[in-house]
Every structure is written in structure tokens, then in C-alpha cells.
N, C-alpha and C. Protein backbone atom coordinates (compact mmCIF):
# COMPACT_ATOMS: atom_id res chain seq x y z
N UNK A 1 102.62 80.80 76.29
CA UNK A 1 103.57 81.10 77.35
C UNK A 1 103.74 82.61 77.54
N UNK A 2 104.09 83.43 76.38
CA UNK A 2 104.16 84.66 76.52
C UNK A 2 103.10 85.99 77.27
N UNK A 3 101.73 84.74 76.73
CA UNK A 3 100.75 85.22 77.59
C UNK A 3 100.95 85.72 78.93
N UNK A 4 101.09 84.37 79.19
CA UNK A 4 100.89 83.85 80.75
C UNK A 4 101.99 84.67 81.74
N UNK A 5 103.05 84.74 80.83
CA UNK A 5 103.70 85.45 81.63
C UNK A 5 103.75 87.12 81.28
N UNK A 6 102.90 87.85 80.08
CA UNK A 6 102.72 88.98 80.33
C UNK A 6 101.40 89.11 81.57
N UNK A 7 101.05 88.17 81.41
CA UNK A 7 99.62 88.72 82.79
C UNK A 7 100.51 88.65 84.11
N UNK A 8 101.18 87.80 84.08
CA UNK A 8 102.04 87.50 85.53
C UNK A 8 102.74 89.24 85.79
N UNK A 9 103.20 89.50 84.70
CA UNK A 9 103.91 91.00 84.94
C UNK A 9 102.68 92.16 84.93
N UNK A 10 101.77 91.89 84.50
CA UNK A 10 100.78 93.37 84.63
C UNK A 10 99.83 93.07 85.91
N UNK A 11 99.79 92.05 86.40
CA UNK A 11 99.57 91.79 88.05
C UNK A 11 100.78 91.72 88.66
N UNK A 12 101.88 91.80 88.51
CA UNK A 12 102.64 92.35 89.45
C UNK A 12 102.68 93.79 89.25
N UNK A 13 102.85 94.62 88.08
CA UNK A 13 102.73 95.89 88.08
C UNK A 13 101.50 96.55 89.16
N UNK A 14 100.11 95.69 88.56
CA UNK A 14 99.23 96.62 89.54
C UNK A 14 99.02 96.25 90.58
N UNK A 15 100.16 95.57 91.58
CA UNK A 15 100.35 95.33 93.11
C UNK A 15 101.30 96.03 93.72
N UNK A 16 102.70 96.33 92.56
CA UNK A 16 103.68 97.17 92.96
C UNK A 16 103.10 98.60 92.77
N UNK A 17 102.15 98.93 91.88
CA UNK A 17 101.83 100.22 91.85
C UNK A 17 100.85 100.69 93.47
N UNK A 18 100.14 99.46 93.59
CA UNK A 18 99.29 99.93 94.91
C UNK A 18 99.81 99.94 96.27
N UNK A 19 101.10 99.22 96.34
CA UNK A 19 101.83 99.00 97.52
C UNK A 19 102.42 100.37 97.32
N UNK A 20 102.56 100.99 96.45
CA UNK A 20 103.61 102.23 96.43
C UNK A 20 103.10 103.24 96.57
N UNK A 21 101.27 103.24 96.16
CA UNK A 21 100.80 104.08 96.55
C UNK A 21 100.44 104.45 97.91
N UNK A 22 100.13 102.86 98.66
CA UNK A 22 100.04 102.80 100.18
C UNK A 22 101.45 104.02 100.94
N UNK A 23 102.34 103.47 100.25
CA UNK A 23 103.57 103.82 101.22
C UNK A 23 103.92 105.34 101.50
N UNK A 24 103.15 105.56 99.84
CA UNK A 24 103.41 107.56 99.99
C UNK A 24 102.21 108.26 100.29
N UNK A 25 101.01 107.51 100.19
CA UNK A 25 100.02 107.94 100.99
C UNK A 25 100.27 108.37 102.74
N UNK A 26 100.71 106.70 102.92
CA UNK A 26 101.18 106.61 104.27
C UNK A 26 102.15 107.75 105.12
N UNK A 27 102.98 107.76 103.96
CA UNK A 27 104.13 108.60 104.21
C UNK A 27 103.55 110.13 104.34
N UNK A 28 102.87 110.68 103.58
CA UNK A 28 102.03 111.89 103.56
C UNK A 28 101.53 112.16 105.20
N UNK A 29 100.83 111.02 105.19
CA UNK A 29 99.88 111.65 106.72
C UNK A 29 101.12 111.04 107.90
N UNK A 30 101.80 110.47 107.64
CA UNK A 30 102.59 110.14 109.16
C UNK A 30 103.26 111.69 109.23
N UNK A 31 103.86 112.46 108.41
CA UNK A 31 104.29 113.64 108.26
C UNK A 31 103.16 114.93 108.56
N UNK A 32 102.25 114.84 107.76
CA UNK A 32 101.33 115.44 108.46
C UNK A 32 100.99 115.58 109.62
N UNK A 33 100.97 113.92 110.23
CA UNK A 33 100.67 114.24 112.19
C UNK A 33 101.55 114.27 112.79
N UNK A 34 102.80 114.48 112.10
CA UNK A 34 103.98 115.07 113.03
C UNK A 34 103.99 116.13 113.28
N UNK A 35 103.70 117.16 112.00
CA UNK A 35 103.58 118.48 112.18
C UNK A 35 102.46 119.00 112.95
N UNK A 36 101.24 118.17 112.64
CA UNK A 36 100.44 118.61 113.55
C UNK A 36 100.58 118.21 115.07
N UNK A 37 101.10 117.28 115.67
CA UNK A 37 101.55 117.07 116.80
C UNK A 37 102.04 118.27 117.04
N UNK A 38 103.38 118.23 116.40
CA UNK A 38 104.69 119.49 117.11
C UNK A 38 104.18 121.02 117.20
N UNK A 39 103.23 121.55 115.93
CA UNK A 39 103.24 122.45 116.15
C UNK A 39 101.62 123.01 116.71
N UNK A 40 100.66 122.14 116.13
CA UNK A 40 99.35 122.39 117.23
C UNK A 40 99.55 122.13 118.82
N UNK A 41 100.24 120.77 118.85
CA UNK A 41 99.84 120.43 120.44
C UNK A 41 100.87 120.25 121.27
N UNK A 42 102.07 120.48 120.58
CA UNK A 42 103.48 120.93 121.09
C UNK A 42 103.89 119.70 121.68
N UNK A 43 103.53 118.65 120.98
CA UNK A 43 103.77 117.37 121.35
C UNK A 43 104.80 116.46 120.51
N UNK A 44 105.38 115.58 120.80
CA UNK A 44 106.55 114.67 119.52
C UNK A 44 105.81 114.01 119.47
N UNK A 45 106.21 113.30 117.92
CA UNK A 45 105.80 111.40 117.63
C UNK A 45 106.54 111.67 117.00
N UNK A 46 108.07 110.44 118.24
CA UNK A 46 108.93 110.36 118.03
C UNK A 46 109.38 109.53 116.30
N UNK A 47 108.62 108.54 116.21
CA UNK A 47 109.05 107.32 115.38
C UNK A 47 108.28 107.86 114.01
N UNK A 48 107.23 108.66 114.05
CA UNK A 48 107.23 109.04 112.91
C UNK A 48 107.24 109.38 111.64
N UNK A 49 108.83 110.26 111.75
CA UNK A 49 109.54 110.35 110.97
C UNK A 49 110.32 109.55 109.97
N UNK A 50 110.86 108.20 111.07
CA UNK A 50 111.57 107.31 110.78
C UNK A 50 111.02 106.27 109.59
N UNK A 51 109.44 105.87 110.45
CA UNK A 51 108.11 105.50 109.45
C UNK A 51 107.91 106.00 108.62
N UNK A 52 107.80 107.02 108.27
CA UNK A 52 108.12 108.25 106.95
C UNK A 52 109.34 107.66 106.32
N UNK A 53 110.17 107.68 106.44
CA UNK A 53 111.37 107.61 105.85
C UNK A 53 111.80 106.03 105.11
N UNK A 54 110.99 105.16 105.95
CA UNK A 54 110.57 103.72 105.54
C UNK A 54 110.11 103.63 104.29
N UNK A 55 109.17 104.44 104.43
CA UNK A 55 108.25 104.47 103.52
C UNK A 55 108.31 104.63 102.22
N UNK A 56 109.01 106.14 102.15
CA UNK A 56 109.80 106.47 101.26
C UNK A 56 110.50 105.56 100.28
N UNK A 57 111.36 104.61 101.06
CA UNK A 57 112.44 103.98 100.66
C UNK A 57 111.48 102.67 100.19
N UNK A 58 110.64 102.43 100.76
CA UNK A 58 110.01 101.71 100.02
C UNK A 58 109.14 101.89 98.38
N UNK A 59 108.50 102.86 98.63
CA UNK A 59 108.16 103.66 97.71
C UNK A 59 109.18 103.71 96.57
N UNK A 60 110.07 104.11 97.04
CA UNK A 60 110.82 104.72 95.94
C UNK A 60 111.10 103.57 94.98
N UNK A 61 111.78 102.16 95.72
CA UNK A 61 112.57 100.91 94.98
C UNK A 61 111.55 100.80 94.35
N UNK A 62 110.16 100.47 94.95
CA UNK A 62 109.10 99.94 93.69
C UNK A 62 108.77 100.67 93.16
N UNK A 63 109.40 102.07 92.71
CA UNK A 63 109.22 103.06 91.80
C UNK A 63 109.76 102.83 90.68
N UNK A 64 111.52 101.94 90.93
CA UNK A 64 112.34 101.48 89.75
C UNK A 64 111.42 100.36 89.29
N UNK A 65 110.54 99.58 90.18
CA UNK A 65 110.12 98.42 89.45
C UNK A 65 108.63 99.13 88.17
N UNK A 66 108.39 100.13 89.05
CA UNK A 66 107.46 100.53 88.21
C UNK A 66 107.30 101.49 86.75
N UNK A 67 108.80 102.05 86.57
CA UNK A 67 109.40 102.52 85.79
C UNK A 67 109.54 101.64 84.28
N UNK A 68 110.38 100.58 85.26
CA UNK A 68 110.51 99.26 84.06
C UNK A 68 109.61 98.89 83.74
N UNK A 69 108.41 98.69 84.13
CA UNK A 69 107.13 98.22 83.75
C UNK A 69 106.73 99.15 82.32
N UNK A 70 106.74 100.29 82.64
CA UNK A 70 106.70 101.10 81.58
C UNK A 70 107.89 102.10 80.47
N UNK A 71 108.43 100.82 80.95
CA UNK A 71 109.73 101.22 79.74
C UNK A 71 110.39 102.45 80.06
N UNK A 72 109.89 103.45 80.86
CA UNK A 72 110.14 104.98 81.08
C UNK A 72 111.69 104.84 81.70
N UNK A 73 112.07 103.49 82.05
CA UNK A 73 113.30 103.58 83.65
C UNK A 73 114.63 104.88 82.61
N UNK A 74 115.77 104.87 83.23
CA UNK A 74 116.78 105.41 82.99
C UNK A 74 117.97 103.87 82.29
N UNK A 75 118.69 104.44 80.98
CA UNK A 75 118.69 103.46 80.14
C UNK A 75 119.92 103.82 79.03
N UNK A 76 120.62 103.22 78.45
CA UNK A 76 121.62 103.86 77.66
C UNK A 76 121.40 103.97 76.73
N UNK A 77 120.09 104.80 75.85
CA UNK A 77 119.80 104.59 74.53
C UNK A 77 121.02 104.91 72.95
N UNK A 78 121.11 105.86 73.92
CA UNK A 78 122.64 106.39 73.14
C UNK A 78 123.70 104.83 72.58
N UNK A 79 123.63 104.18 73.43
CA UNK A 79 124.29 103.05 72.97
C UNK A 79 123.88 102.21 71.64
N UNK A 80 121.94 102.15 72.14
CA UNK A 80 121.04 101.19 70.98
C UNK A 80 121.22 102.06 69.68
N UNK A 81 121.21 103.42 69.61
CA UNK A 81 121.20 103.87 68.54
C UNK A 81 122.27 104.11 67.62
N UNK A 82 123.25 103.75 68.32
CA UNK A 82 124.86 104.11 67.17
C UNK A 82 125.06 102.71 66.96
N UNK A 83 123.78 101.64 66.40
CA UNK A 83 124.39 100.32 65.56
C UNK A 83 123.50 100.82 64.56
N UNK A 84 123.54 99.59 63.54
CA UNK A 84 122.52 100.05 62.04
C UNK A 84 121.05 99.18 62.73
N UNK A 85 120.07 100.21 62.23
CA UNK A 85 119.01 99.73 62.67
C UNK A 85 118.26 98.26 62.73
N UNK A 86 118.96 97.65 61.13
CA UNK A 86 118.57 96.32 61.34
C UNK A 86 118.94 95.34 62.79
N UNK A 87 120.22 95.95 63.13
CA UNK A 87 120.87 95.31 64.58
C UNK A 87 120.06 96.03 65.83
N UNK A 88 119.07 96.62 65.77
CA UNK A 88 118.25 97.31 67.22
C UNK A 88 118.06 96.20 67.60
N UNK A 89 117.15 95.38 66.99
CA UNK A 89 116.37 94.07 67.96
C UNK A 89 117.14 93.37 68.75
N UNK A 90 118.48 92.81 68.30
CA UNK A 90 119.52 92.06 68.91
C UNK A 90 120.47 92.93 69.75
N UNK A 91 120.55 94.08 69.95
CA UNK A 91 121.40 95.18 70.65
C UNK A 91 120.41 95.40 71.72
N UNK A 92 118.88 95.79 71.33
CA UNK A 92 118.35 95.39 73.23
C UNK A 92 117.80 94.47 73.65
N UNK A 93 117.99 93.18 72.52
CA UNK A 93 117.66 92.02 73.38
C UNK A 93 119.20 91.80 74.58
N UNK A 94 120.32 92.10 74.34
CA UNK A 94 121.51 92.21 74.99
C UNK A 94 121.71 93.02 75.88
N UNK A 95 120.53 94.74 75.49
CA UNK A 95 120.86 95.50 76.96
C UNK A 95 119.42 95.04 77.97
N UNK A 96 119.14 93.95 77.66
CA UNK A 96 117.73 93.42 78.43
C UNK A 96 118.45 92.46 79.38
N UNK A 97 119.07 91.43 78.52
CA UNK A 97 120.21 90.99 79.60
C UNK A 97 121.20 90.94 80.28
N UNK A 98 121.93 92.13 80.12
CA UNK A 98 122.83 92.56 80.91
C UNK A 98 122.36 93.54 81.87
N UNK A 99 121.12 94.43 81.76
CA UNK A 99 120.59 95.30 82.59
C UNK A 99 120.07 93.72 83.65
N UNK A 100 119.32 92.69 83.49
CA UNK A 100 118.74 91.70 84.23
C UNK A 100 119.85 91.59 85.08
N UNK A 101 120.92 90.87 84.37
CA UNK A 101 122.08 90.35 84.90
C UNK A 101 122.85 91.68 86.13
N UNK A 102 122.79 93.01 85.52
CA UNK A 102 123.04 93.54 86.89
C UNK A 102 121.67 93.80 88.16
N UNK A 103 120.85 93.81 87.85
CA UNK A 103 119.49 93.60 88.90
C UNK A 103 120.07 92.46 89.34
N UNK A 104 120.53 91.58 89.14
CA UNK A 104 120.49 90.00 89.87
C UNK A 104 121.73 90.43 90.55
N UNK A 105 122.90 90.70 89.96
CA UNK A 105 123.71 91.01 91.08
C UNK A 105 123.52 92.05 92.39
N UNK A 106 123.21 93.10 91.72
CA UNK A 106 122.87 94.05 93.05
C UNK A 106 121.66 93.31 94.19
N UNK A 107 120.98 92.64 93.51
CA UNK A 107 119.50 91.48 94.17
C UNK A 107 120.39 90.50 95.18
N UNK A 108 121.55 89.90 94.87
CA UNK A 108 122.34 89.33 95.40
C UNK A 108 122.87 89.89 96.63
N UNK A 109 123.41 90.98 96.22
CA UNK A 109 124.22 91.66 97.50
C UNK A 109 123.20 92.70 98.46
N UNK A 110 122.20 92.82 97.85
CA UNK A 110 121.15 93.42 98.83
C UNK A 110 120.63 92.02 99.69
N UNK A 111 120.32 91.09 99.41
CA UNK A 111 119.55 90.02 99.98
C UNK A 111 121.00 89.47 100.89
N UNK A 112 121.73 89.36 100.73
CA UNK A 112 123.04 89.30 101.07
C UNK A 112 122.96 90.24 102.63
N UNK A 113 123.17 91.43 102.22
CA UNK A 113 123.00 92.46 103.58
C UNK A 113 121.85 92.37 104.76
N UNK A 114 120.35 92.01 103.81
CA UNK A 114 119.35 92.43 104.79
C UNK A 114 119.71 91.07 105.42
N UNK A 115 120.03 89.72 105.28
CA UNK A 115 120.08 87.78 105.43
C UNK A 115 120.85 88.89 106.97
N UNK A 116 122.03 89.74 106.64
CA UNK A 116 123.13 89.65 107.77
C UNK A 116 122.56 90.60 108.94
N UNK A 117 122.12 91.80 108.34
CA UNK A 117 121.30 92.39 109.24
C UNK A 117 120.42 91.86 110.12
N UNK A 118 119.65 90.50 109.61
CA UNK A 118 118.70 90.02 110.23
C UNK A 118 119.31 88.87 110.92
N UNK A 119 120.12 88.47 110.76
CA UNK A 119 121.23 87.48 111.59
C UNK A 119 121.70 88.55 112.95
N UNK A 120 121.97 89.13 112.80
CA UNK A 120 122.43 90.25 113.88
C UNK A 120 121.60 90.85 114.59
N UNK A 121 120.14 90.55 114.37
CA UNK A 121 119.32 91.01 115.16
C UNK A 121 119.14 92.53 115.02
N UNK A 122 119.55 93.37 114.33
CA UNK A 122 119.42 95.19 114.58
C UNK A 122 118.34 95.43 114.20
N UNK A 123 117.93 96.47 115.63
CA UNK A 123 116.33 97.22 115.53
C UNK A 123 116.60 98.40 115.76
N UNK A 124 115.74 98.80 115.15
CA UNK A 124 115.65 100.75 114.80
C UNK A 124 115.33 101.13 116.46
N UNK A 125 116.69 102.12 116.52
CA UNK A 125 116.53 102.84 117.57
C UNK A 125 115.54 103.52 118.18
N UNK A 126 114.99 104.27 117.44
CA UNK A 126 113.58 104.79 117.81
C UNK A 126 112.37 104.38 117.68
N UNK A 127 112.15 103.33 116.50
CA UNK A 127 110.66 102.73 116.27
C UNK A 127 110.81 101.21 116.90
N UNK A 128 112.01 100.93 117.11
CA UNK A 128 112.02 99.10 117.84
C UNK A 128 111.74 98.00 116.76
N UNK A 129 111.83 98.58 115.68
CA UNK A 129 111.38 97.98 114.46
C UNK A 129 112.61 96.82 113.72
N UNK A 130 112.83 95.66 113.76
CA UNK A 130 113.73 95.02 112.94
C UNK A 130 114.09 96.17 111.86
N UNK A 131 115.33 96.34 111.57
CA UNK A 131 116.22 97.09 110.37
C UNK A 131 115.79 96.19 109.07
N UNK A 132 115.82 94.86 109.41
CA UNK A 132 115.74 94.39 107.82
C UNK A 132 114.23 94.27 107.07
N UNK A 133 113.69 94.88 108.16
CA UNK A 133 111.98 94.55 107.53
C UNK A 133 112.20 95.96 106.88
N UNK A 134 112.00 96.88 107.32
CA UNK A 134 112.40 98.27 106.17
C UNK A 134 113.56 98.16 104.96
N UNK A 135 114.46 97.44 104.95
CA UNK A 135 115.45 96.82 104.46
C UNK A 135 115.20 96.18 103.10
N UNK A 136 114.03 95.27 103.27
CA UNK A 136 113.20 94.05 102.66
C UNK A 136 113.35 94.50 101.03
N UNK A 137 113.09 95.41 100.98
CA UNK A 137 112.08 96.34 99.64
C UNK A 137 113.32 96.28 98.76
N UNK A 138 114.71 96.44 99.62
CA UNK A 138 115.76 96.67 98.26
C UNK A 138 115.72 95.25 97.49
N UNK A 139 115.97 94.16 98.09
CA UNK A 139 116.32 92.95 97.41
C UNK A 139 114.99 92.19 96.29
N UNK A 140 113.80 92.93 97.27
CA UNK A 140 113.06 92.12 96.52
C UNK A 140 112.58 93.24 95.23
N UNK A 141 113.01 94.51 95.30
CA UNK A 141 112.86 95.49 94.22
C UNK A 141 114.04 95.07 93.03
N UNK A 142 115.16 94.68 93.30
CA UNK A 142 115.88 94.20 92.31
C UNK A 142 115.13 92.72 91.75
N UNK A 143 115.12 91.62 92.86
CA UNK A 143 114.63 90.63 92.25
C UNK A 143 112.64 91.16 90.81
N UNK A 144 112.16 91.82 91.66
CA UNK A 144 111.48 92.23 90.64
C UNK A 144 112.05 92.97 88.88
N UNK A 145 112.81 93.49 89.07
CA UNK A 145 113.47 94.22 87.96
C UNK A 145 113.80 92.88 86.95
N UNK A 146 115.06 91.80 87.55
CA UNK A 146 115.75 90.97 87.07
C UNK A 146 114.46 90.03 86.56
N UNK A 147 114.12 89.63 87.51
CA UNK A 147 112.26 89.12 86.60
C UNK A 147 111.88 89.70 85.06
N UNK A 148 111.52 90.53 85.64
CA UNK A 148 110.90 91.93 84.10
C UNK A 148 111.83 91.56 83.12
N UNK A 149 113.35 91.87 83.62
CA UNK A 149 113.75 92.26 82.19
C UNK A 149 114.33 90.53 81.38
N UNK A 150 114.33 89.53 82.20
CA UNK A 150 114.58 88.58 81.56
C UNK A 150 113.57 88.01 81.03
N UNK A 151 112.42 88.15 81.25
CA UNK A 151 110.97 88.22 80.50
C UNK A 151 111.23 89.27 79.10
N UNK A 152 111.84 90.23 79.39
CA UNK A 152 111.94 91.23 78.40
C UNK A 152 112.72 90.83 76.94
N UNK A 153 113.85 89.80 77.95
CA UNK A 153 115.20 89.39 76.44
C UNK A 153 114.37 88.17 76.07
N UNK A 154 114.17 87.21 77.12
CA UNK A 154 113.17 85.98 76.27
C UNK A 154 112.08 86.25 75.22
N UNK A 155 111.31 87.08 75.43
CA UNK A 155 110.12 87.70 75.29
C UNK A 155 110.05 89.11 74.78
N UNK A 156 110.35 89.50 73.41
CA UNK A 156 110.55 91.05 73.33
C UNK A 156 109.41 91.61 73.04
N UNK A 157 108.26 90.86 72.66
CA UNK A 157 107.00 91.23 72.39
C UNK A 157 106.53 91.78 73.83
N UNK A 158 107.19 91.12 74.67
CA UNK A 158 106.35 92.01 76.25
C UNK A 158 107.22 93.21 76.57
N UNK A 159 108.09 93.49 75.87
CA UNK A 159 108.85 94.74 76.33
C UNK A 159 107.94 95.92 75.72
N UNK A 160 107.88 97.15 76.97
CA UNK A 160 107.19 98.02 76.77
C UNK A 160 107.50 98.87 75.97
N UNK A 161 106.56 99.98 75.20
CA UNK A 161 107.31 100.87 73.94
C UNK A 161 106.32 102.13 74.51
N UNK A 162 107.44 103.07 75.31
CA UNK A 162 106.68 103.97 75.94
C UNK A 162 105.84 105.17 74.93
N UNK A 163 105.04 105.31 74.88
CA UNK A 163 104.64 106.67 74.22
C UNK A 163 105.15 107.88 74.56
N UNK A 164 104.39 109.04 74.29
CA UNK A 164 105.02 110.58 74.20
C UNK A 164 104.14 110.68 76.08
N UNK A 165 102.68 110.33 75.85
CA UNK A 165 101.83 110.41 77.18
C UNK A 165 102.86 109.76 78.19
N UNK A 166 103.49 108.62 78.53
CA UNK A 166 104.35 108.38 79.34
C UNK A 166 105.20 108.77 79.64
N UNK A 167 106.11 109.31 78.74
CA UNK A 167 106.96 110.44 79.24
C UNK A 167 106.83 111.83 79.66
N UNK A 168 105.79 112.27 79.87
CA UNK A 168 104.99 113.63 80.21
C UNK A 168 105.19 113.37 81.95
């Protein structure tokens, strides 16, 4: 089982890593031919920016997912370390599930917002673009997290143990 579901997480890692690379790739040259629009040919592209800024935001959430993947995320270690060491294992099998448990809530109230946004019909002023399709990335970036890390408390053998190279 543990298998099966560490492969399930290192194919989601190297799909969230390539979607994220798409997005800041993407994001790179939509910025690029803005500037080159505006200032070679003295021309706008209007939406652009906005696409840029999508992007970004996409980028970024599956940045937290990709963080967790490699143990690197932001984390209260200070907490794991003021018990006696024999108690580490059971102190982050607990911050595995309470970190899950808040991914699922915030997963909640993001999926919550984009459900209403997209009930309401709102499209981006300048690109004509549904709001909740740019939107998308928060809920399902938490639901990815809350995944990981409850794999993480079930399963501590799949929790990552970052090296010195990962934190560089």
C-alpha cells in the first residue's frame, strides 16, 4: 500500500512540477511580449498582463504543493524540537495532521468561493476569462497539500527528510 501510494505522490509531484513550470515559463514570455509590444511597436496587449498574473498565482499555489513534496515547505520545527526526542515520531505524526487538517479547511473555503464565483458567473474584465478558472489552482492546491500530508501521518516512511542540497 505504501508503495502504491508513494508512486501516486511522486507522479503527482512530477505533474505539479511541470504544470508550474508551464505557468512561469508562460508567464516569462507573455511579459516579455508586452514589453516588446509597448515599447518596440508602441502597441498594448491589453490582457497580457492579467495572463501573467494568472499565471503567477498559479505557479505559485503549486509551489506550496511542491515544497511539501520536498519537505522544504515553512513549518514549526521549533515546536518538534522542545519534546524529548524519543516523542519526535509521534509529535510530527500530529503536526502531519493538523497541518492536513488545516489544508482541508482552507481547501474547503477556497472551493467554497471559486463553487460561488462560478455560480455568479464573473469574468475578468479585460481577458473575458471566467474568474474561477484562474481561481481553480487555490482549492485544488490545498486539496493537494491535505492529500500529501495525510499520506504523511498514515505513512511516515513517505514523509520527506530534506537534505542540506534542498535547502540551498
Amino acid at each position: 500500500m505504501s508503495s502504491r501510494v508513494g508512486s501516486f505522490l511522486n507522479g503527482l509531484h512530477r505533474l505539479e512540477k511541470w504544470v508550474a513550470g508551464a505557468c512561469f515559463g508562460g508567464l516569462s514570455l507573455l511579459v516579455l511580449a508586452d514589453i516588446f509590444l509597448r515599447e518596440g511597436l508602441h502597441r498594448s496587449f491589453p490582457f497580457g498582463p492579467k495572463l501573467a498574473i494568472d499565471l503567477m498565482i498559479w505557479g505559485g499555489f503549486l509551489g506550496a504543493s511542491l515544497t511539501s513534496a520536498r519537505g522544504t515547505h515553512l513549518r514549526a520545527e521549533a515546536f518538534e524540537k522542545i519534546w524529548p526526542l524519543s516523542w519526535r515520531p509521534a509529535v510530527e505524526t500530529i503536526g502531519q495532521w493538523m497541518t492536513a487538517a488545516f489544508c482541508a479547511a482552507l481547501g474547503y473555503l477556497a472551493f467554497s468561493y471559486v463553487r460561488e464565483t462560478h455560480q455568479m458567473g464573473e469574468v475578468g474584465v479585460v481577458t473575458g476569462i471566467p474568474v474561477w478558472i484562474s481561481q481553480a489552482m487555490i482549492p485544488y492546491s490545498f486539496a493537494s497539500l491535505t492529500l500529501r500530508h495525510l499520506a504523511y501521518a498514515v505513512m511516515p516512511s513517505l514523509r520527506p527528510r530534506p537534505g542540506l542540497e534542498d535547502l540551498a
